[in-house]
Each structure stands twice: as structure tokens, then as C-alpha cells.
C-alpha atoms as a PDB file:
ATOM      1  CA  UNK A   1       4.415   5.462  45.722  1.00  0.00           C
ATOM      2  CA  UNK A   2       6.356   8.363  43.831  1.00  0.00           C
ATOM      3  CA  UNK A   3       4.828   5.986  40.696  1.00  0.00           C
ATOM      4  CA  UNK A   4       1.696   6.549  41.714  1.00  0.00           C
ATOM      5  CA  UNK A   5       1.690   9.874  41.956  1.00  0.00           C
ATOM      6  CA  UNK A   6       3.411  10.484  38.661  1.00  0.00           C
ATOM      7  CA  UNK A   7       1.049   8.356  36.987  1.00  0.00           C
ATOM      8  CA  UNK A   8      -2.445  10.312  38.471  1.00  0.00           C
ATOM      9  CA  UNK A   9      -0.711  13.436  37.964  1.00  0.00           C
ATOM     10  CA  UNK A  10      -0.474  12.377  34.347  1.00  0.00           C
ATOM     11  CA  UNK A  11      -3.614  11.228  33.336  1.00  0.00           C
ATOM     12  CA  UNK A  12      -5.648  12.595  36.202  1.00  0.00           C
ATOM     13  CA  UNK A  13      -6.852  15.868  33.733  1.00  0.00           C
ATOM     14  CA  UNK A  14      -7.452  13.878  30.491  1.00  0.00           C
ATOM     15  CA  UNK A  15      -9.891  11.233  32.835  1.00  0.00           C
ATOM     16  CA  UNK A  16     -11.760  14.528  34.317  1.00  0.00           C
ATOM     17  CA  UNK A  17     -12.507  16.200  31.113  1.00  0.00           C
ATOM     18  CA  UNK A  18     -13.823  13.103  29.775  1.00  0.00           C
ATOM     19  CA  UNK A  19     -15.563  12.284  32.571  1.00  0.00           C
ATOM     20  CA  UNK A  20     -17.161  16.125  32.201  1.00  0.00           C
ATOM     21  CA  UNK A  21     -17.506  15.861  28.739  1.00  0.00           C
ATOM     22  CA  UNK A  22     -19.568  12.250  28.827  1.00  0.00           C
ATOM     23  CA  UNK A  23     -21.926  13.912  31.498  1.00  0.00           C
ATOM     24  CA  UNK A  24     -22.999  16.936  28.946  1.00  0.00           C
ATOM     25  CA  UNK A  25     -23.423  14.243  26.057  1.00  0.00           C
ATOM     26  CA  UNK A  26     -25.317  12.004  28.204  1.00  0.00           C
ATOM     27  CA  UNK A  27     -27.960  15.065  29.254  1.00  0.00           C
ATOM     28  CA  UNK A  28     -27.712  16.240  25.445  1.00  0.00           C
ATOM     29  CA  UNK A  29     -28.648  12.708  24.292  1.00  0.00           C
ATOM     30  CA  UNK A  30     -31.763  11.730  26.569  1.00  0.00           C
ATOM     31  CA  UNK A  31     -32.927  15.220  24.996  1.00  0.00           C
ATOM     32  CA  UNK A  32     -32.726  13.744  22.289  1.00  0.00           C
ATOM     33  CA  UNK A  33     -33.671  10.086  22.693  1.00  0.00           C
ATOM     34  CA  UNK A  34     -37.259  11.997  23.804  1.00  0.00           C
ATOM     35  CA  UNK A  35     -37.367  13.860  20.601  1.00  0.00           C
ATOM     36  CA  UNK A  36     -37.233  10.957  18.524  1.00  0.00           C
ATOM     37  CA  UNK A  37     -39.637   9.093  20.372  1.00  0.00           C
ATOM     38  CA  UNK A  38     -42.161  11.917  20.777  1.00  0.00           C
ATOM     39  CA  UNK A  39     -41.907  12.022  16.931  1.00  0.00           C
ATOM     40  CA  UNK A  40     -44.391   9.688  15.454  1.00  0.00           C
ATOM     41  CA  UNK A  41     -47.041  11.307  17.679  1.00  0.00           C
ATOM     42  CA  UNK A  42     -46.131  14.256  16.606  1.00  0.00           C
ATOM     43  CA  UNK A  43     -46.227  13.019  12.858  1.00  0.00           C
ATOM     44  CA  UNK A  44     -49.419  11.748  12.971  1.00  0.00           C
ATOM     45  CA  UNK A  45     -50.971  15.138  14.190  1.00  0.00           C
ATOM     46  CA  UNK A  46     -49.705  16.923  10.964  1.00  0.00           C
ATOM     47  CA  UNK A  47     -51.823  14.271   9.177  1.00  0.00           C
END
């Protein structure tokens, strides 16, 4: 059990900040994804 313990203790931060860090990418890059595919449209009006 003391294993365990040691072992989440350990690499319990480093999984959390990823974890964190993958959620604000995710948001960042749907923002994105729509940009991109809102661009031909957009395009196509500057014609």
C-alpha cells in the first residue's frame, strides 16, 4: 500500500498539469479548427 502511495504522490502533479494543460489546448484548437473551416467562405467574399 505504502507503494501506492509513493507512486501517486510521485506522479500525481505531472498527470494533473497535463491533464490541465490538454484541456486549454483542446478549447484553443476547436477555435481554431472553426477558423480554418470558416476560411474559404470567407475567401470567396474578398473575391
Amino acid at each position: 500500500m505504502e507503494q501506492w502511495i509513493s507512486f501517486i504522490s510521485e506522479v500525481g502533479f505531472p498527470i494533473i498539469v497535463t491533464l490541465y494543460l490538454l484541456n486549454r489546448i483542446e478549447s484553443k484548437l476547436d477555435a481554431l479548427n472553426q477558423s480554418i473551416q470558416m476560411l474559404p467562405s470567407q475567401l470567396g467574399k474578398v473575391n
